[in-house]
Protein backbone atom coordinates (compact mmCIF):
# COMPACT_ATOMS: atom_id res chain seq x y z
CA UNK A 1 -81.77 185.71 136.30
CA UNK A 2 -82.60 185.21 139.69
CA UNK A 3 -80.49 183.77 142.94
CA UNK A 4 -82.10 182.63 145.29
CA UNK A 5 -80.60 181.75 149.14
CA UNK A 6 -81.98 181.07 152.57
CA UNK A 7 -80.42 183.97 154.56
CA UNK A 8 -79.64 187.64 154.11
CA UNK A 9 -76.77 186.48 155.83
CA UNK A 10 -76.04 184.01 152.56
CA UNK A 11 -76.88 186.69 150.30
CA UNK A 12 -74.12 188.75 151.46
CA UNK A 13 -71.86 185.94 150.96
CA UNK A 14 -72.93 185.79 147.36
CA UNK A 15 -72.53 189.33 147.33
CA UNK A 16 -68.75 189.88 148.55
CA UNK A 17 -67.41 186.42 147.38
CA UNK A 18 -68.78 185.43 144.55
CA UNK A 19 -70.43 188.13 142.63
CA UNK A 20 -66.63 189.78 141.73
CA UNK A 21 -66.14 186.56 139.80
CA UNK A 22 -69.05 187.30 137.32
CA UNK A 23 -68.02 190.77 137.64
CA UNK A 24 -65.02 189.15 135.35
CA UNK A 25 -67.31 187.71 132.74
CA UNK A 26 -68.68 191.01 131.69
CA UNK A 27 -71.91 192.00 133.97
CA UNK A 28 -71.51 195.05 135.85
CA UNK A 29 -71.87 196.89 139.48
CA UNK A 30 -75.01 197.85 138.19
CA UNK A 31 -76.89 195.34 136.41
CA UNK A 32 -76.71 193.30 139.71
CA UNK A 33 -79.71 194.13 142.39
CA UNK A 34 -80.12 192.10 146.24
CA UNK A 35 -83.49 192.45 147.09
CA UNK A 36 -85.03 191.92 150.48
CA UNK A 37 -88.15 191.51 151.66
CA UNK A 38 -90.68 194.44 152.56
CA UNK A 39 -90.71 194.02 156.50
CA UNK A 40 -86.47 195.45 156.32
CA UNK A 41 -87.49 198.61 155.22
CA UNK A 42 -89.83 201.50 157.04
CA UNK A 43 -92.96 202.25 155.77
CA UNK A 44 -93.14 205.93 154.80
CA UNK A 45 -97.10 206.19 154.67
CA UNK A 46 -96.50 204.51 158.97
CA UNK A 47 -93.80 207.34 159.45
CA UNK A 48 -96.07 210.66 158.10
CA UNK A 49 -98.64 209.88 159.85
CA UNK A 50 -97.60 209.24 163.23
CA UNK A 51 -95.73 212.71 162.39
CA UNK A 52 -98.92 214.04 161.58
CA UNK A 53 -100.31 212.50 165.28
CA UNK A 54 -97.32 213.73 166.87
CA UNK A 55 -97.58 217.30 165.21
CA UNK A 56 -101.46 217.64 167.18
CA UNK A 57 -100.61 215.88 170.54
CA UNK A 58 -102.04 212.83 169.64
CA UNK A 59 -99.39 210.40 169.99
CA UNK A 60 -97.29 209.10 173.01
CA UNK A 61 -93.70 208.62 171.59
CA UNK A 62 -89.99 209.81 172.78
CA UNK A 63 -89.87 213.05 170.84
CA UNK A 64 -85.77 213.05 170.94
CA UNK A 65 -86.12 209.21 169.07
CA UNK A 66 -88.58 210.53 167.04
CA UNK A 67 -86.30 213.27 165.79
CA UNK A 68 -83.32 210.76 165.45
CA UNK A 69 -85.89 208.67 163.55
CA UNK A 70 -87.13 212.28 161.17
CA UNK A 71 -83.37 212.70 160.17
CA UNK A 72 -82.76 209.37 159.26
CA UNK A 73 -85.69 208.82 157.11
CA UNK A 74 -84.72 212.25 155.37
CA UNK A 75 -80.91 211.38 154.64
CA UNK A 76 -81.31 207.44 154.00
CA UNK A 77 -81.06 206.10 150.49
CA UNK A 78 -82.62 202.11 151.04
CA UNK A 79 -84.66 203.13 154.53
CA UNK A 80 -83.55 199.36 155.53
CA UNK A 81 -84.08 199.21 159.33
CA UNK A 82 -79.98 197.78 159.29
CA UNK A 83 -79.09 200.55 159.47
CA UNK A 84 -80.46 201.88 162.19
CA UNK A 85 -79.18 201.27 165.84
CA UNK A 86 -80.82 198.66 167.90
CA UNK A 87 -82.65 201.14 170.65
CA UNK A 88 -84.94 202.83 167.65
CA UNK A 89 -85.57 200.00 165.87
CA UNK A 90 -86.85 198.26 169.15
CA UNK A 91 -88.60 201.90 169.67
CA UNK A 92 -90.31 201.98 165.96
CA UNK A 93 -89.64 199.12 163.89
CA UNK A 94 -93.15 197.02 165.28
CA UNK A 95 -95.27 199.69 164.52
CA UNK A 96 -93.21 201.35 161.26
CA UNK A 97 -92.59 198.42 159.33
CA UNK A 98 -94.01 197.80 156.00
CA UNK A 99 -96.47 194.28 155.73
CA UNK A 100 -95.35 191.58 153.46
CA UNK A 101 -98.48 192.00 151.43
CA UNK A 102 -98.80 195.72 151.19
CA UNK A 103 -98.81 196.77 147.34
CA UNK A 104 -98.91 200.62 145.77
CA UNK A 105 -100.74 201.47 143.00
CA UNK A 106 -99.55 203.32 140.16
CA UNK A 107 -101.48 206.25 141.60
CA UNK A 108 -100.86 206.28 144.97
CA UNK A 109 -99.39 209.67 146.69
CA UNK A 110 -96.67 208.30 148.56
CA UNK A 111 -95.45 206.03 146.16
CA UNK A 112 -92.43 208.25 144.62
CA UNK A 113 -91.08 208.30 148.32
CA UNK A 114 -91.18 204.55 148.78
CA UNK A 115 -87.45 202.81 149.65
CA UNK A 116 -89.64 199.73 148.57
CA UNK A 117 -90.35 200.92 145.73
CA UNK A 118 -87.25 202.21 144.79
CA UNK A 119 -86.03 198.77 144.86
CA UNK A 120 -88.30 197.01 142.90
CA UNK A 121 -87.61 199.89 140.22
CA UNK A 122 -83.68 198.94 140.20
CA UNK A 123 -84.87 195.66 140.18
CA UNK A 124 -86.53 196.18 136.90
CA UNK A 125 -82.83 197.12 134.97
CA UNK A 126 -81.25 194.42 136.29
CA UNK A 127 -79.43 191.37 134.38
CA UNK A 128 -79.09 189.63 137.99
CA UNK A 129 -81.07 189.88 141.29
CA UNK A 130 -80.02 188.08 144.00
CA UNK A 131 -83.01 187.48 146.98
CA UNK A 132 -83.83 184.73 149.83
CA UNK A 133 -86.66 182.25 149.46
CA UNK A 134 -88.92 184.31 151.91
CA UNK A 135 -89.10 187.47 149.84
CA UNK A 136 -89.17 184.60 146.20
CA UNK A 137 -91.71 182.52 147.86
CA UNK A 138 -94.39 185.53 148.89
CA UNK A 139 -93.72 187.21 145.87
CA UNK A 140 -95.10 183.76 144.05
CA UNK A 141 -97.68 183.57 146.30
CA UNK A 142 -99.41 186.62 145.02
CA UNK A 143 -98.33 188.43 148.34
CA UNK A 144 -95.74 190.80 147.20
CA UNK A 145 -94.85 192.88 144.32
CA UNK A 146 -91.38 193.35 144.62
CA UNK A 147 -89.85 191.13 141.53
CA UNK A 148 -90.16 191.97 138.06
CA UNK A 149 -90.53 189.18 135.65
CA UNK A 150 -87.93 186.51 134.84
CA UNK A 151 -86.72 183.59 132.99
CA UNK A 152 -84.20 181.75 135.16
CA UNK A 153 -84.23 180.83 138.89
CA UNK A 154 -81.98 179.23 140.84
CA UNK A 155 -82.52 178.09 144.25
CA UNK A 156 -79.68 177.45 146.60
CA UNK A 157 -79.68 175.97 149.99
CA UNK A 158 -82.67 174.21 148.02
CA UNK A 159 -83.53 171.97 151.25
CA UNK A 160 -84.88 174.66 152.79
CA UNK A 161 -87.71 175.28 150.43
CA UNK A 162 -89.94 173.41 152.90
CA UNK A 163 -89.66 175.58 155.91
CA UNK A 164 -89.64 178.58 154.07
CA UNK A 165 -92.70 178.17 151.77
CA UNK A 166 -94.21 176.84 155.12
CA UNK A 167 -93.51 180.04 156.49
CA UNK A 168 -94.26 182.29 153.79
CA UNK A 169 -97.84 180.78 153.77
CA UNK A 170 -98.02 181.51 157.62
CA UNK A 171 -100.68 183.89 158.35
CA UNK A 172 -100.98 185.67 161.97
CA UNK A 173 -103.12 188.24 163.42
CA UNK A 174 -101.73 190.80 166.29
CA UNK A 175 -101.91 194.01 167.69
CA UNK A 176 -100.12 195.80 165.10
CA UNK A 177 -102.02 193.74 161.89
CA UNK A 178 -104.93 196.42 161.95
CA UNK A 179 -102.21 199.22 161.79
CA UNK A 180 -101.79 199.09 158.20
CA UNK A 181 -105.65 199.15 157.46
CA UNK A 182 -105.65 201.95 159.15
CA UNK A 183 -102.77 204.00 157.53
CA UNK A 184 -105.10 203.29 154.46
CA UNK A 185 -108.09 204.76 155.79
CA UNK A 186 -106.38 207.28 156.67
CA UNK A 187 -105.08 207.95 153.49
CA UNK A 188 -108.37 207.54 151.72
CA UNK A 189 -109.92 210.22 154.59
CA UNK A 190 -107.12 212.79 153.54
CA UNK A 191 -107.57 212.07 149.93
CA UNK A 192 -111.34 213.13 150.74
CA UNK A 193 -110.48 215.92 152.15
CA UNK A 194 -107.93 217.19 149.94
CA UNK A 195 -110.70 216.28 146.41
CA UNK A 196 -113.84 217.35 148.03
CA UNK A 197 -113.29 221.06 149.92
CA UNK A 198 -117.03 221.56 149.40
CA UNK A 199 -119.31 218.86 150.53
CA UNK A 200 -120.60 216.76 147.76
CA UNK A 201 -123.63 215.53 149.56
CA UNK A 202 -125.96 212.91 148.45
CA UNK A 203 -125.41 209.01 148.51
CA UNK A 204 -121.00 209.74 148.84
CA UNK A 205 -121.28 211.65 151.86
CA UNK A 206 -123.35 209.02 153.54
CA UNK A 207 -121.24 206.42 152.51
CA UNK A 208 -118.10 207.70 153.42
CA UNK A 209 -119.57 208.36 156.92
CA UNK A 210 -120.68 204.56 156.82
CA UNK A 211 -117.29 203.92 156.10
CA UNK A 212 -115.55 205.64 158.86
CA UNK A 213 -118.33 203.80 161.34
CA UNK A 214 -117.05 200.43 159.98
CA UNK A 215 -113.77 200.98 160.13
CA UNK A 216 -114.21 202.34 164.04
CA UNK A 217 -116.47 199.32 164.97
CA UNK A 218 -113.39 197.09 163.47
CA UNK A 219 -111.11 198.99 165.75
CA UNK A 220 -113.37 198.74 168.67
CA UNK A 221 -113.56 194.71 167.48
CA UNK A 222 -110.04 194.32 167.33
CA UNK A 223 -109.25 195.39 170.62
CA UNK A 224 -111.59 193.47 172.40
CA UNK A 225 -110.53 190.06 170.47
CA UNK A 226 -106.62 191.21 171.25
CA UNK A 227 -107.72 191.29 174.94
CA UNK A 228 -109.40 187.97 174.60
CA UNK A 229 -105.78 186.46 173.39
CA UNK A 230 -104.62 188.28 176.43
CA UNK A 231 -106.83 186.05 178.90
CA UNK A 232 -106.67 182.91 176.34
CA UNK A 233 -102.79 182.95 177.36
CA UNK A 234 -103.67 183.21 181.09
CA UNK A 235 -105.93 180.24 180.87
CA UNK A 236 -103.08 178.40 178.87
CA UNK A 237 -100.64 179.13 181.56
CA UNK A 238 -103.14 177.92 184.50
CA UNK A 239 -103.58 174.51 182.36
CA UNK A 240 -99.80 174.00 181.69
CA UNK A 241 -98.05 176.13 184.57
CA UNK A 242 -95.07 173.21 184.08
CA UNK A 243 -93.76 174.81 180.93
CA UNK A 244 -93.05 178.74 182.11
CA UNK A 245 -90.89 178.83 179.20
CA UNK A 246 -93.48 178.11 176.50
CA UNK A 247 -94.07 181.10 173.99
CA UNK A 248 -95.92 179.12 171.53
CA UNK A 249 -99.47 176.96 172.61
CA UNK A 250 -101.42 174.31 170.50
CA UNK A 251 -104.58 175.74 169.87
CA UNK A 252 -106.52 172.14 170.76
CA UNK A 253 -104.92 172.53 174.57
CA UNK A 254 -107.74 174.86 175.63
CA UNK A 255 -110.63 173.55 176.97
CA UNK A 256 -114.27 173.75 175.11
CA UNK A 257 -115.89 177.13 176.59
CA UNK A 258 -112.41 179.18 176.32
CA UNK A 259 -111.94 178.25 172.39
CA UNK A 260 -115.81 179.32 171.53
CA UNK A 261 -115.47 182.48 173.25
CA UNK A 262 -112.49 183.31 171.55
CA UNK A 263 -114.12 181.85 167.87
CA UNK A 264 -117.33 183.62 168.87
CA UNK A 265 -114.72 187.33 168.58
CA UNK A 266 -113.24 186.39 165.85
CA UNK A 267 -116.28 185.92 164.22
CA UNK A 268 -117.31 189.52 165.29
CA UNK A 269 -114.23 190.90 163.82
CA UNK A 270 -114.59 188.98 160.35
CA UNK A 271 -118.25 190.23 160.33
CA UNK A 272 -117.53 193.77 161.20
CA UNK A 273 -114.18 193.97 157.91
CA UNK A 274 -117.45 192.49 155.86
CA UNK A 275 -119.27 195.80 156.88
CA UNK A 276 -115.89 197.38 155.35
CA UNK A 277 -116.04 196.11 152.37
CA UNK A 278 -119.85 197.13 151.99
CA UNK A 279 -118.72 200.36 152.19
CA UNK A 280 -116.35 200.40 149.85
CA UNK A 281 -118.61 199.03 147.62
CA UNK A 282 -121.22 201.97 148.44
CA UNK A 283 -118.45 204.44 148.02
CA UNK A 284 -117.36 202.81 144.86
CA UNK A 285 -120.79 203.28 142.89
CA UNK A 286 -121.38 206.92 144.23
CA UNK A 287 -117.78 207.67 143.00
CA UNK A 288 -118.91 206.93 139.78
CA UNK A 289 -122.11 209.04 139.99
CA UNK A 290 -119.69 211.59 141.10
CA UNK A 291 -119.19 214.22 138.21
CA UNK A 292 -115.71 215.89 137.82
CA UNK A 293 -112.21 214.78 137.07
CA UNK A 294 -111.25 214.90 141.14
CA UNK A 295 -112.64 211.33 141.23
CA UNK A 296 -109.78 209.33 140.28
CA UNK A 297 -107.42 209.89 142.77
CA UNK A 298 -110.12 208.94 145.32
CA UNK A 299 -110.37 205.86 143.62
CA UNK A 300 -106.91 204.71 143.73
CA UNK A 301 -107.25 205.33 147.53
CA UNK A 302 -110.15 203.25 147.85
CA UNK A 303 -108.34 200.37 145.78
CA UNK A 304 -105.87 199.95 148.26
CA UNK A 305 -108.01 200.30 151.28
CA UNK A 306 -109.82 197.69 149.72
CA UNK A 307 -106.93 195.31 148.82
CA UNK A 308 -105.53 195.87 152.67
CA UNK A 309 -109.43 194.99 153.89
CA UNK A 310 -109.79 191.59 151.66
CA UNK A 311 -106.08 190.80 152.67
CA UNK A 312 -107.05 191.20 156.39
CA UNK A 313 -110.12 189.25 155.85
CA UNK A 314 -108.67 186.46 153.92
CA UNK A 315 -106.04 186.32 157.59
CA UNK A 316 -108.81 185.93 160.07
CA UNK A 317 -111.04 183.75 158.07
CA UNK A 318 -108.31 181.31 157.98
CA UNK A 319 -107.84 181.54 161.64
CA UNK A 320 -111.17 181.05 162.19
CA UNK A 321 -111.58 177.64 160.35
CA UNK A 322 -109.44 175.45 161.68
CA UNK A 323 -109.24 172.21 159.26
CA UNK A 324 -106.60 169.24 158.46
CA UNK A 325 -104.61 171.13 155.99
CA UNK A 326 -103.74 173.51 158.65
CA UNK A 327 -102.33 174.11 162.27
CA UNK A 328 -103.31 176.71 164.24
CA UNK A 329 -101.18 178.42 167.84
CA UNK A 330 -101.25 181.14 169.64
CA UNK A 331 -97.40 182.76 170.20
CA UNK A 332 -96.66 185.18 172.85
CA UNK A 333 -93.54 187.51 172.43
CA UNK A 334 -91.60 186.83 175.67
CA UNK A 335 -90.68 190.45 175.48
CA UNK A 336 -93.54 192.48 175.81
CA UNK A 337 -95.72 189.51 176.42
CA UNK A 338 -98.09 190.60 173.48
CA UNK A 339 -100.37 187.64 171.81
CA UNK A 340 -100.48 186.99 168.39
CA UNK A 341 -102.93 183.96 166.37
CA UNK A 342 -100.89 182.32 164.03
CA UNK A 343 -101.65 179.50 161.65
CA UNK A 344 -100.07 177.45 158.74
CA UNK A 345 -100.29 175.05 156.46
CA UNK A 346 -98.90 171.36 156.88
CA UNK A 347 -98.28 170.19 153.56
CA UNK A 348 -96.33 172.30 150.85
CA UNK A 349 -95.79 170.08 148.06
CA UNK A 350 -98.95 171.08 146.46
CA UNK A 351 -98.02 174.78 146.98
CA UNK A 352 -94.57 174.52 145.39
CA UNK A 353 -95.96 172.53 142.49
CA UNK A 354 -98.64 175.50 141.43
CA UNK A 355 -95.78 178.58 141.87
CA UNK A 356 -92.63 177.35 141.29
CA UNK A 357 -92.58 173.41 139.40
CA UNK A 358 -95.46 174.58 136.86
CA UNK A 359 -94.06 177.79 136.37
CA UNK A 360 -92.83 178.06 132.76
CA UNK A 361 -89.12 179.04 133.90
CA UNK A 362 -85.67 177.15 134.02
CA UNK A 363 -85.16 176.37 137.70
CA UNK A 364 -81.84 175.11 138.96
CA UNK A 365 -81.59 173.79 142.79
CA UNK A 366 -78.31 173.40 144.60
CA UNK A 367 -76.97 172.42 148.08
CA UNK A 368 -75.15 170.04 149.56
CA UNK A 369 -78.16 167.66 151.13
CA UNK A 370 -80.83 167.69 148.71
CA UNK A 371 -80.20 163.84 148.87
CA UNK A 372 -81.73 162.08 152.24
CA UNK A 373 -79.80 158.34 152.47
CA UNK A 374 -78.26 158.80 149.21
CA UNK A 375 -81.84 159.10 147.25
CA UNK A 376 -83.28 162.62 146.07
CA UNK A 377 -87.14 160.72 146.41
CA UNK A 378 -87.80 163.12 149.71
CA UNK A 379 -86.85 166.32 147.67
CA UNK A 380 -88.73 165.10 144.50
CA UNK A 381 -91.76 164.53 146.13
C-alpha cells in the first residue's frame, strides 16, 4: 500500500500521528517506509569526484566545508541533505544533489553506496510506504525508480494532483543540468581506464576519443547558451525595468532577433548531445568486437551515460519547440542571479489518465475540497 500526501511536511504528520494507530492493528516499525524524492539526498558519484578534483588541485571549494561535508557523508545512514546545517547545504547541495531522473543499473560501481538506493531497497520489504505526489507522480512518469510495485494507492490532499503532476512534468535546463552528464562520463572514462590498462586500439580507441570530443564540444555548447540566458535576462529587464522584482519572464515578451539567437544555441547544443549519442553508438558496436570478459562492466557505464544523454536531449528538445500544449519562461534565482529555461505542460488531465486512472490499481482520493460549489465535475474531469 501506498500513501500518498502533498508535503514532506504532511508526511511527517502521518508519520508521528497517525501511523501509531496502525501500529495497533498489527503492522510494525518496520514494515512501514517514507520515501522522498531523489533531489533530498546527496549524490555519492557528485561527492567522489569532486574529491577526486579536489585531491589534484582542480577544484575551487572551502576545504574546512569540504571536510565537514567528508565526515558527514562517512557517518550518515539516509545522506538526506536535512540533516545537514543550512551554510553547507547552501555551499554543496546545487552542485551535489542527485537529478530526479538519474537511475543505477544493476551493475553500476557506486551503486552499493547509494542512500537512494538504500531506500528504494527498504522500500521493497515494506507492507506500507508513505511518499508525496512529487516523488509518486515522477516515479509514474517513467522518471524515477524509487517505488517498487504496488496494488493500492491512496492519494490525500487529492486537489493538489494538478499542480503537482504539472510540476513533475516541468522540465528546465541550467547551469548545473550538464553536471550529471558529466559525472557519467566520467565514470565511463575511469571504467576505461580501470578495463583497458593496455591500449586496445582499433575502431574502440577512436571512438572513445570521438566520445570525449563530443562530450567537450557539449560543454563548450553549454556554456555559451548559459551565457546567452545571461544577456536574454538583461534584455528582459531593459524591456520591463517596471517589475525589478520579477524572477520569472514569459518567453513571448522578447522581441524577434533576441528569441532566434537564443533558439539558434539551443539548437547547437541539441545538435552537439546528437554527436553524443553517435558515439555511444560507435563505442557500443566496437565493445562488442571487443574480445575478453572486461567488456561488460564498460557496458553498464555506457548504458547510463547514454540514458543521462537521451534524458538531457529529450529536456532541450522540448525547450526548443515551443507549441500549445506547453508554456515556456525563463526563471532567474534572485540569489545568485543564475538563469535557468523552464517549460511545462498546460493541461494534465490527459497525463493523469495514462499513469494513474488507467493504471490497474485501487486508488482512493481524500481531502477536504475535492468538491468545487458542492459538485466533484472539476476533479472528475
Amino acid at each position: 500500500v501506498i500513501i500518498s500526501t502533498k508535503t514532506k511536511l504532511l508526511q511527517d504528520q502521518l508519520i508521528d500521528k497517525e501511523l501509531p494507530k496502525l501500529i495497533d492493528y498489527g503492522l510494525e516499525d518496520g514494515e512501514v517506509v517514507v520515501l522522498k524524492g531523489r533531489d533530498n539526498y546527496i549524490d555519492i558519484r557528485k561527492f567522489d569526484l569532486l574529491y577526486r578534483q579536489l585531491l589534484v588541485g582542480a577544484a575551487d571549494t572551502d576545504i574546512p566545508k569540504f571536510l565537514a561535508l567528508f565526515h558527514w557523508v562517512m557517518t550518515t545512514y539516509t545522506g538526506e541533505w536535512a540533516e545537514l546545517p543550512d551554510e553547507l547545504v547552501q555551499s554543496f547541495k546545487n552542485a551535489l544533489v542527485m537529478q530526479v531522473s538519474q537511475k543505477n543499473s544493476k551493475k553500476d560501481f557506486f551503486r552499493p553506496k547509494c542512500f537512494v538506493q538504500h531506500s528504494r531497497d527498504r522500500a521493497k520489504q515494506a507492507r506500507l510506504i508513505i511518499t508525496n505526489h512529487a516523488l509518486l507522480l515522477t516515479d509514474a512518469l517513467g522518471l524515477g525508480d524509487l517505488l517498487p510495485a504496488f496494488r493500492y494507492l491512496v492519494l490525500d490532499e487529492a486537489h493538489h494532483l494538478e499542480d503537482s503532476i504539472t510540476s513533475a512534468s516541468e522540465v528546465e535546463w541550467h547551469r548545473y543540468s550538464f553536471q550529471a552528464l558529466f559525472v557519467q562520463y566520467e565514470s565511463f572514462k575511469n571504467g576505461w581506464n580501470t578495463e583497458f590498462q593496455s591500449e586496445p586500439g582499433g575502431a574502440l580507441t577512436t571512438s572513445a576519443k570521438d566520445l570525449a570530443s563530443a562530450v567537450a564540444e557539449v560543454d563548450e555548447k553549454n556554456l555559451i547558451f548559459l551565457e546567452g540566458l545571461k544577456h536574454i535576462y538583461e534584455a528582459l529587464l531593459r524591456i520591463a525595468s517596471h517589475r525589478p522584482g520579477t524572477t520569472k519572464w514569459d518567453w513571448t515578451l522578447l522581441d524577434d532577433s533576441v528569441r532566434q539567437n537564443a533558439e539558434r544555441l539551443l539548437e547547437d547544443l541539441i545538435m552537439s548531445f546528437g554527436l553524443i549519442l553517435g558515439s555511444i553508438e560507435s563505442i557500443e558496436q566496437a565493445i562488442e568486437n571487443e574480445a575478453g570478459s572486461n567488456k561488460g562492466t564498460l557496458k553498464s557505464l555506457l548504458e547510463e551515460l547514454q540514458q543521462e544523454v537521451e534524458e538531457s536531449h529529450r529536456i532541450l528538445t522540448i525547450l526548443a519547440a515551443p507549441s500549445s500544449e506547453w508554456v515556456h519562461w525563463l526563471e532567474v534565482d534572485s540569489r545568485t542571479y543564475q538563469c535557468s529555461l523552464k517549460a511545462a505542460p498546460i493541461h494534465c488531465d490527459k497525463i493523469l489518465s495514462e499513469i494513474l486512472w488507467n493504471a490497474d490499481k485501487t486508488l482512493i482520493c481524500t481531502s477536504a475540497t475535492l468538491a468545487v460549489g458542492s459538485s466533484f465535475e472539476y476533479f472528475l474531469n
